[in-house]
N, C-alpha and C. Protein backbone atom coordinates (compact mmCIF):
# COMPACT_ATOMS: atom_id res chain seq x y z
N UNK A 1 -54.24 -62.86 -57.33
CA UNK A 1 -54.80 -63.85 -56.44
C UNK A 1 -56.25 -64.16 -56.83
N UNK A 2 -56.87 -63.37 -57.42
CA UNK A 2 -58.31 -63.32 -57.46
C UNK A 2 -58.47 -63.86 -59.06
N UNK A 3 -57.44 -64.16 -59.84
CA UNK A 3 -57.69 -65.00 -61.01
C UNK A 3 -56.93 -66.28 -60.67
N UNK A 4 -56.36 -66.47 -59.79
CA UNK A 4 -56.03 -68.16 -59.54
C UNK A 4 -57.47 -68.58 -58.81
N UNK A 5 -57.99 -67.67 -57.66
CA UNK A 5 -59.62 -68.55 -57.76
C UNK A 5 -60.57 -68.66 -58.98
N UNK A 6 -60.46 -67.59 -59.65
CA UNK A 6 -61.94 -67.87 -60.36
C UNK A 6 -61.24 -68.80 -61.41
N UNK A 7 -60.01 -69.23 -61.98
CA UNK A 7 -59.37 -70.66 -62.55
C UNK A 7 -59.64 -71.55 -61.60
N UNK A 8 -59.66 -71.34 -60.52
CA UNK A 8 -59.71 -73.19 -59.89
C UNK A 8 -61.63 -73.09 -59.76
N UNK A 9 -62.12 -71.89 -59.39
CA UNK A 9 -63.47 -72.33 -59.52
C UNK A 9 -64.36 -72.94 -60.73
N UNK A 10 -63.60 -72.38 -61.67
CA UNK A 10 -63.91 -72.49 -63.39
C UNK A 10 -63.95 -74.28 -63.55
N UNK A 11 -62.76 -75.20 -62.86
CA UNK A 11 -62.78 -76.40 -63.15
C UNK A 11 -63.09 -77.25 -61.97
N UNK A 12 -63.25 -76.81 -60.54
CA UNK A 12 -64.12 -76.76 -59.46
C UNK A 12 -65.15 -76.22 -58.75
N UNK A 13 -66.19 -75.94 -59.70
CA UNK A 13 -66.69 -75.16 -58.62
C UNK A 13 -67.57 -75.61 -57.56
N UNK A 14 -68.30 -74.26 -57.19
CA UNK A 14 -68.82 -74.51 -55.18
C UNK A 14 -69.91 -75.69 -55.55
N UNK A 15 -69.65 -76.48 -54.40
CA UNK A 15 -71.05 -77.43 -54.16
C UNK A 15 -72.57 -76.67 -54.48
N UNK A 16 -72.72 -75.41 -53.95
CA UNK A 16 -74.13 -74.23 -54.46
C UNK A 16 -74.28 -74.59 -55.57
N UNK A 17 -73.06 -74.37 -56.64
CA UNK A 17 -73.47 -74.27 -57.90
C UNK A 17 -74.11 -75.46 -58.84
N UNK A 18 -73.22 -76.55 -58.16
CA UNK A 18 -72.94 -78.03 -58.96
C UNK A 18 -74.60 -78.40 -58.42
N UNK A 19 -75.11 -78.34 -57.11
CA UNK A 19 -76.47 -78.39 -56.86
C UNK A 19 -77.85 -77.56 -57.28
N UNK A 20 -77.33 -76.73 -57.88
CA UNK A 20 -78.40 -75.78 -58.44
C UNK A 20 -78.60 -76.32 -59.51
N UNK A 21 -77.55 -76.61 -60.27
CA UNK A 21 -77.19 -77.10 -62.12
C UNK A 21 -78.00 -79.01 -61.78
N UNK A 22 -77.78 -79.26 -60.89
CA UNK A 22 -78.66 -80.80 -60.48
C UNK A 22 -80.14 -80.59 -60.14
N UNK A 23 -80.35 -79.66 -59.64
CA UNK A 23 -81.90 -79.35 -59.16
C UNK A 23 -82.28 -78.59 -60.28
N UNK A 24 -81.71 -78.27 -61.95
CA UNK A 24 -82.29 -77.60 -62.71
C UNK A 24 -82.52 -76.15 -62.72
N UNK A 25 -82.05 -75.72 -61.38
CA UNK A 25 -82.29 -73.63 -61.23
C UNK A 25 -82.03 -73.52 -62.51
N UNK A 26 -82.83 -72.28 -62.44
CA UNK A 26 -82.74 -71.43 -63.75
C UNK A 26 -82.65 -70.12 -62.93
N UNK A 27 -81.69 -68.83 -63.37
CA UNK A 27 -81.76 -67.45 -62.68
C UNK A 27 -82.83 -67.16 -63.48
N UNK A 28 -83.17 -65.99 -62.71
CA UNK A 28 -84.48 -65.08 -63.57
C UNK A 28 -84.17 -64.25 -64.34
N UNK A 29 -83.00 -63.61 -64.32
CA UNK A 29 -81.99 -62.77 -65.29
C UNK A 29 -81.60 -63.46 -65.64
N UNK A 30 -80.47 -62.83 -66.99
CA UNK A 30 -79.42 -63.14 -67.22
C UNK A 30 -78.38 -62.80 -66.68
N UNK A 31 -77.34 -63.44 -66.71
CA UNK A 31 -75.96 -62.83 -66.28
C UNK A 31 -74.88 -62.34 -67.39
N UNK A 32 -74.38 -61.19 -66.74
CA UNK A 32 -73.61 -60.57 -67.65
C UNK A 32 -72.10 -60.99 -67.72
N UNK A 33 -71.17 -60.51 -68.23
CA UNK A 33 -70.29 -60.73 -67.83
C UNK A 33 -69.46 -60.61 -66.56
N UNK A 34 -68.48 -61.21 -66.34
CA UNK A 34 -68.16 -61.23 -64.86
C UNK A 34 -67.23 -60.20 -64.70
N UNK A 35 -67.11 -58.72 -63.72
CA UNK A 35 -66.52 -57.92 -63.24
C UNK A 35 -64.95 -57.99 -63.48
N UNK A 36 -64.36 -57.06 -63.76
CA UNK A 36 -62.72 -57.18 -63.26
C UNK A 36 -62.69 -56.68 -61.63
N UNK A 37 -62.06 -58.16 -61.30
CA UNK A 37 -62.36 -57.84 -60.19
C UNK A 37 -61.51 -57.06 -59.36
N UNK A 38 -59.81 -57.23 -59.97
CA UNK A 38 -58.63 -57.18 -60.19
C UNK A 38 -58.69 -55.34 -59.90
N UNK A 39 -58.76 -54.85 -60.82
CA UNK A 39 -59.48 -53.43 -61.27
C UNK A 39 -60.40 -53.17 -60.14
N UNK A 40 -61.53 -53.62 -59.59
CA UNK A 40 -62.06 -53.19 -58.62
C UNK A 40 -61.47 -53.02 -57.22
N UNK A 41 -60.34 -53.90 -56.95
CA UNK A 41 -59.89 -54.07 -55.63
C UNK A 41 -58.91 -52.72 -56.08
N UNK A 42 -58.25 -52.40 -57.17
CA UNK A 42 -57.39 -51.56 -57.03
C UNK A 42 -58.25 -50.49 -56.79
N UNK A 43 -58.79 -49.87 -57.47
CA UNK A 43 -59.66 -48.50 -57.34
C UNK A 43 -60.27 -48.92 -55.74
N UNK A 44 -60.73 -49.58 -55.29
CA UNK A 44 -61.47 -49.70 -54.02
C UNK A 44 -59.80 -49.14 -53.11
N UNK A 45 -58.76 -49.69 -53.18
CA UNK A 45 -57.51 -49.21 -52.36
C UNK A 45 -57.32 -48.50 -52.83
N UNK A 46 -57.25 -47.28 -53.76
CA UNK A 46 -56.58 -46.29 -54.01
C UNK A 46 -57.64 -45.50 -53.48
N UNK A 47 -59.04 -45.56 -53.55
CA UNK A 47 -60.01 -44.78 -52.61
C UNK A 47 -59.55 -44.69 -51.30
N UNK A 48 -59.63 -45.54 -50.45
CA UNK A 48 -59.19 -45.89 -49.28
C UNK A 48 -58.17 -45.25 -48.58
N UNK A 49 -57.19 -45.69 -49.18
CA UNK A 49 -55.62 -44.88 -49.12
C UNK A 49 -55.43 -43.79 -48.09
N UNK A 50 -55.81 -42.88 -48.17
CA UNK A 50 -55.93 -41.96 -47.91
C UNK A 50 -56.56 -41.42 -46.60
N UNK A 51 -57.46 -42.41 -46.14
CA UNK A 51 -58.52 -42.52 -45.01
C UNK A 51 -57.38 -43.28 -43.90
N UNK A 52 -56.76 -44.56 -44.41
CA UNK A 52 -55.86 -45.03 -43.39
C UNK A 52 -54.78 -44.55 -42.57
N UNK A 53 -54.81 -44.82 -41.83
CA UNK A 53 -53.74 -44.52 -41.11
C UNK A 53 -52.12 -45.18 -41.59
N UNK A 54 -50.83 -44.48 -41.77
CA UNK A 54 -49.79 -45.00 -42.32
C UNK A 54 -49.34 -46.25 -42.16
N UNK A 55 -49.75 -46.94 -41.20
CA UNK A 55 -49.21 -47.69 -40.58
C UNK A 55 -50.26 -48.95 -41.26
N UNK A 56 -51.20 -48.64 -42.10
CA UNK A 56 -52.18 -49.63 -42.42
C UNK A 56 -52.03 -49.62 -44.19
N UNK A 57 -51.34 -48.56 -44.42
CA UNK A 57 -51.68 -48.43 -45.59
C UNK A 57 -50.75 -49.50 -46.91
N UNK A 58 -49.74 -49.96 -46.17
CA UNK A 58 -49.05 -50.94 -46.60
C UNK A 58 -49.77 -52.29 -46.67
N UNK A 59 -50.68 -52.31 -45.93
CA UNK A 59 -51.58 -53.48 -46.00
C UNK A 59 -52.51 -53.60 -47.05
N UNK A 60 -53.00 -52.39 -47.57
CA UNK A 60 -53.83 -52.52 -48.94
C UNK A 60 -52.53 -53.45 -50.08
N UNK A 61 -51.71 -53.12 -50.03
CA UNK A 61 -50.57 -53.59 -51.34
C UNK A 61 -51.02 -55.29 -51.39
N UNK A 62 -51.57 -56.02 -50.30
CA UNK A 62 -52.10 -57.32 -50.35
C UNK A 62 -52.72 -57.67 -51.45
N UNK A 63 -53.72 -56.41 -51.87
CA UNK A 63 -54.91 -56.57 -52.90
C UNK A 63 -54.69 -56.18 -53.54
N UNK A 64 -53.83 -55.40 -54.28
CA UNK A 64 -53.99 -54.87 -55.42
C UNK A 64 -52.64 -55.92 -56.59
N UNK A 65 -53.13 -55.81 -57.34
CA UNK A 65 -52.03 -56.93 -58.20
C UNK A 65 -51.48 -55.52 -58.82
N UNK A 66 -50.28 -56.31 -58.81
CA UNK A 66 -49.05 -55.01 -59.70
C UNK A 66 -48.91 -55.24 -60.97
N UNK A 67 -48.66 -54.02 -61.66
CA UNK A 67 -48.72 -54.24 -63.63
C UNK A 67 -47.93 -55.35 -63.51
N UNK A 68 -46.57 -54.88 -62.80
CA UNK A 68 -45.35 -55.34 -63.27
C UNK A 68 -45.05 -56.25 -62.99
N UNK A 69 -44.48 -57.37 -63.88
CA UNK A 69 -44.23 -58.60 -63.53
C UNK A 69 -43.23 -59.08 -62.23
N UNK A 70 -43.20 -59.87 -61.82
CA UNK A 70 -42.17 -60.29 -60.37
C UNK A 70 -41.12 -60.68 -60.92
N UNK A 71 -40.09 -60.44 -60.23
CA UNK A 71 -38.77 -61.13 -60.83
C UNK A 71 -37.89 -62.00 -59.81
């Protein structure tokens, strides 16, 4: 889910941005590359896990993308 946004942001993105890039901003850093974010939500639920209650824990499966393809 979280690489179908950053594809539609890639060829849409936020009004913030398209106005910053018009007003000339410049960051004061650089930016690095962008996070897996994919990878973060999993490790963030597999932390978690464990803290929930059973009845919640089926609800992390929302976020985490599965290796395995859908069939």
């Amino acid at each position: 889910m979280v690489g179908h946004m950053t594809d539609y942001w890639h060829h849409h993105p936020p009004v913030h941005v398209l106005v910053a890039g018009y007003l000339g901003y410049k960051p004061t850093q650089a930016e690095g590359p962008a996070p897996d974010l994919a990878a973060n939500m999993a490790a963030l639920a597999a932390d978690m896990r464990d803290e929930l209650p059973p009845h919640l824990r089926g609800a992390l499966d929302a976020f985490v993308v599965s290796a395995e393809p859908l069939q």
